[in-house]
N, C-alpha and C. Protein backbone atom coordinates (compact mmCIF):
# COMPACT_ATOMS: atom_id res chain seq x y z
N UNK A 1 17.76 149.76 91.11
CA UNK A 1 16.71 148.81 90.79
C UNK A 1 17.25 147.40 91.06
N UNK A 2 16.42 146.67 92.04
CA UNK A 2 16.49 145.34 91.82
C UNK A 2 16.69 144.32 90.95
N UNK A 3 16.85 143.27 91.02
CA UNK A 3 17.31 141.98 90.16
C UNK A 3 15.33 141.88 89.58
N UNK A 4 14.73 141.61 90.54
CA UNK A 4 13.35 141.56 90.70
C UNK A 4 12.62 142.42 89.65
N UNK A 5 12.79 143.55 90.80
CA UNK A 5 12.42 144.70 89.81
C UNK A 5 12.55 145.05 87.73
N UNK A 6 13.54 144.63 87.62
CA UNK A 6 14.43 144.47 86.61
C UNK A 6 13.77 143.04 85.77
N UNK A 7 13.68 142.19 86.37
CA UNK A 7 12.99 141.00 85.82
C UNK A 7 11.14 141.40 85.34
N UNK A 8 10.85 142.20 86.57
CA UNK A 8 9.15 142.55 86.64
C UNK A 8 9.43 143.89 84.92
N UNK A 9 9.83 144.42 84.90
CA UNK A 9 10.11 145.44 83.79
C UNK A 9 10.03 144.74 82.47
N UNK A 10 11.11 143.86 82.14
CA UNK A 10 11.59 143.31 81.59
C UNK A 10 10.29 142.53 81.23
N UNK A 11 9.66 141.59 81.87
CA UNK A 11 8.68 140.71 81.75
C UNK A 11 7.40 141.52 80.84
N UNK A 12 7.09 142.90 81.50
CA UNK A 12 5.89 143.67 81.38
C UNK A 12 6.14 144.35 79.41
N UNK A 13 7.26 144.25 79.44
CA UNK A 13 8.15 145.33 78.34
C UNK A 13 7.96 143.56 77.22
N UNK A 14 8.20 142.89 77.44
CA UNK A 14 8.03 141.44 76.58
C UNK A 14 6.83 141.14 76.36
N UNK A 15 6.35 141.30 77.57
CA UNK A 15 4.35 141.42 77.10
C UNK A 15 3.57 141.99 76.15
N UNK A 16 4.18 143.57 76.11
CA UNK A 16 3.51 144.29 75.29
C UNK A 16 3.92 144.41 73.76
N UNK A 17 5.53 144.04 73.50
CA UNK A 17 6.23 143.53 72.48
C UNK A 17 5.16 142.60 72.21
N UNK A 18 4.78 141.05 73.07
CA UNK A 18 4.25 140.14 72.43
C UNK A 18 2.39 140.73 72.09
N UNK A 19 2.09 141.64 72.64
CA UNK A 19 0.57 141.56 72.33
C UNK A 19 0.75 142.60 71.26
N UNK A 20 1.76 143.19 70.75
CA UNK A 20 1.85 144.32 69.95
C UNK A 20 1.81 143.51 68.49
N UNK A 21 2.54 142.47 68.35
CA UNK A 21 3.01 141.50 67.58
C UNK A 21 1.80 140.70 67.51
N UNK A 22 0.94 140.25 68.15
CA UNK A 22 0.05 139.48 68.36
C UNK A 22 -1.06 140.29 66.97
N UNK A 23 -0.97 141.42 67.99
CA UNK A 23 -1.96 142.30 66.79
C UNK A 23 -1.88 142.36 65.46
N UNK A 24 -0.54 142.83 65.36
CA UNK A 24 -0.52 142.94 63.64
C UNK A 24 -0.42 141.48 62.89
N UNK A 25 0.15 140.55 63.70
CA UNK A 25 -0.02 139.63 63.03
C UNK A 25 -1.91 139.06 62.57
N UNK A 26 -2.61 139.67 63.74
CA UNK A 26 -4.11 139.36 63.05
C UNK A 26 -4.47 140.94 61.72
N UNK A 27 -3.76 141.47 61.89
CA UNK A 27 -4.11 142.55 60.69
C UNK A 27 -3.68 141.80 59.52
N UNK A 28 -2.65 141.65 59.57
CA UNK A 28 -2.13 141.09 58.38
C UNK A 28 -3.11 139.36 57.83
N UNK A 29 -2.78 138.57 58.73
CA UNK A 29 -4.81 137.70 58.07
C UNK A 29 -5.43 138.03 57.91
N UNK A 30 -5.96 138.99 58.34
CA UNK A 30 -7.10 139.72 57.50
C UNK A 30 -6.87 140.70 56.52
N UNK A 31 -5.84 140.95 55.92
CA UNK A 31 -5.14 141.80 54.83
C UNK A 31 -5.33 140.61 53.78
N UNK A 32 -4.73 139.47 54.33
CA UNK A 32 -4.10 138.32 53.50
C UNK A 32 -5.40 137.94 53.27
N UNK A 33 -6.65 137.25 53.91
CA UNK A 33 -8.05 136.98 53.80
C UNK A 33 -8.76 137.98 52.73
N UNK A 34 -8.25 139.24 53.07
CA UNK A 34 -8.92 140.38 51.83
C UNK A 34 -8.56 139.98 50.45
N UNK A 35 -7.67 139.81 50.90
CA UNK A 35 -6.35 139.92 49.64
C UNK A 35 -6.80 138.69 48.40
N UNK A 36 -6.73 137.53 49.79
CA UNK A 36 -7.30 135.91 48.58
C UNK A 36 -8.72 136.07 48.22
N UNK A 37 -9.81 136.72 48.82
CA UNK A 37 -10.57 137.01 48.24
C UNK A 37 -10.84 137.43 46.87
N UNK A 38 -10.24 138.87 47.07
CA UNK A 38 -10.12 139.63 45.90
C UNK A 38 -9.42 139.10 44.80
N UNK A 39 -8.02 138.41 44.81
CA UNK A 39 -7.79 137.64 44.06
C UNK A 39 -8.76 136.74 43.46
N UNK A 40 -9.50 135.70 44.01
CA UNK A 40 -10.36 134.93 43.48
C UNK A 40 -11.34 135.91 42.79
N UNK A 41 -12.26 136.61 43.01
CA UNK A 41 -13.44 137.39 42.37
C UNK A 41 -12.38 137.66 40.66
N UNK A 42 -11.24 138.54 41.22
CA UNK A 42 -10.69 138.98 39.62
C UNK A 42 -10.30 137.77 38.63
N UNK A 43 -9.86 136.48 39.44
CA UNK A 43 -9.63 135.52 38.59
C UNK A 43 -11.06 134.77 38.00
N UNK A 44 -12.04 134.97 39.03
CA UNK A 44 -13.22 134.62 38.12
C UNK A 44 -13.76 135.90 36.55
N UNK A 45 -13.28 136.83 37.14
CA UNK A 45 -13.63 138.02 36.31
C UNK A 45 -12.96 137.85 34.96
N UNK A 46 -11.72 137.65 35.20
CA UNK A 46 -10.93 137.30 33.83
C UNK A 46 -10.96 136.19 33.31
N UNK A 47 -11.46 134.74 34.07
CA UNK A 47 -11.77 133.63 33.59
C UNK A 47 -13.36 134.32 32.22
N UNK A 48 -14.38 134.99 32.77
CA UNK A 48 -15.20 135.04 31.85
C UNK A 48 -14.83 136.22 31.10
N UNK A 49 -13.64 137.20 31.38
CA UNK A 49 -13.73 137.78 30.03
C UNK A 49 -12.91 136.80 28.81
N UNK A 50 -12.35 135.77 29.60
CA UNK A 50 -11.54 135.18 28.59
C UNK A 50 -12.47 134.39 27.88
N UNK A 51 -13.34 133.32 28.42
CA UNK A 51 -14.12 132.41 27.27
C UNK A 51 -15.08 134.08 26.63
N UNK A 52 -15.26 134.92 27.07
CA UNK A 52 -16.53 135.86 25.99
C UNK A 52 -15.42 136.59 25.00
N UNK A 53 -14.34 136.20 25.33
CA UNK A 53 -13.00 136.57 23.69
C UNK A 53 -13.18 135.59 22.27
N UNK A 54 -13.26 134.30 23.65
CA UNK A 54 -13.16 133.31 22.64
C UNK A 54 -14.04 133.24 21.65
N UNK A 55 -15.49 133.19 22.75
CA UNK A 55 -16.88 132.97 21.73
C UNK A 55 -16.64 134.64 20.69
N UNK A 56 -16.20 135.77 20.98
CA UNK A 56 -15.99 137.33 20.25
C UNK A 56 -15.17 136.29 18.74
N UNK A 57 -13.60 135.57 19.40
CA UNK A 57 -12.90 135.08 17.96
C UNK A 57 -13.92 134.20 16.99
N UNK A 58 -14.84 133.30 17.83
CA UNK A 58 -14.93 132.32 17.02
C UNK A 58 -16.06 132.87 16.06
N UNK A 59 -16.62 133.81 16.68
CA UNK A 59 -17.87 134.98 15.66
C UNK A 59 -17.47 135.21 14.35
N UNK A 60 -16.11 136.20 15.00
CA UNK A 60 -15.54 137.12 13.43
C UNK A 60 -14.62 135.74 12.42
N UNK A 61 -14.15 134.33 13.13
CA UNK A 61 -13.75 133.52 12.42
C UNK A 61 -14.98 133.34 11.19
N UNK A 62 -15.92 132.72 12.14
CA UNK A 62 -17.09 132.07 11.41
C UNK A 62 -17.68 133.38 10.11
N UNK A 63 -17.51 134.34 10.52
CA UNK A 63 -17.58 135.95 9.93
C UNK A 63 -16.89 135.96 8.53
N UNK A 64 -15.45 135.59 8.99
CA UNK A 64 -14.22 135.66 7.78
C UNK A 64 -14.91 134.15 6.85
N UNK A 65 -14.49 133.11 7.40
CA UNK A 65 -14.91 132.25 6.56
C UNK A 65 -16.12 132.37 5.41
N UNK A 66 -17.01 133.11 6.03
CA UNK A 66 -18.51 133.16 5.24
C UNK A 66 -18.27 133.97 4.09
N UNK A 67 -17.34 135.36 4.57
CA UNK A 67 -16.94 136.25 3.54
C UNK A 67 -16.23 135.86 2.62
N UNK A 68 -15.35 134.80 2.78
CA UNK A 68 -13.88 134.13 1.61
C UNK A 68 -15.02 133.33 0.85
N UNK A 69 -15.76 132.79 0.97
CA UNK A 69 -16.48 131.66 0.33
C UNK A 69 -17.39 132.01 -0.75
């Protein structure tokens, strides 16, 4: 095999390395895009189970107080 030849291989073999790489790197943004999504929805999810705890404490507070009195 040629110097040429050898360079043409070489070149074709780096190509497909780079479009192979190319690819997963768009899988993975869109893993990562899934990903921050879903993160946000659950952090809204737990943002409102957390204030409907609060308003749950401040019930059985207002609850206890009425009962001590």
């Amino acid at each position: 095999m040629n110097s040429t030849e050898n360079d043409n291989r070489n070149t074709q073999k780096f190509q497909k390395n780079l479009n192979e790489t190319l690819e997963e790197k768009e899988k993975l943004k869109s893993i990562l895009s899934s990903t921050k999504t879903e993160c946000n929805l659950l952090k809204s999810q737990i943002e409102s189970a957390t204030e409907e705890l609060r308003k749950v404490n401040k019930e059985i507070q207002d609850i206890q107080i009425k009962k001590n009195c």
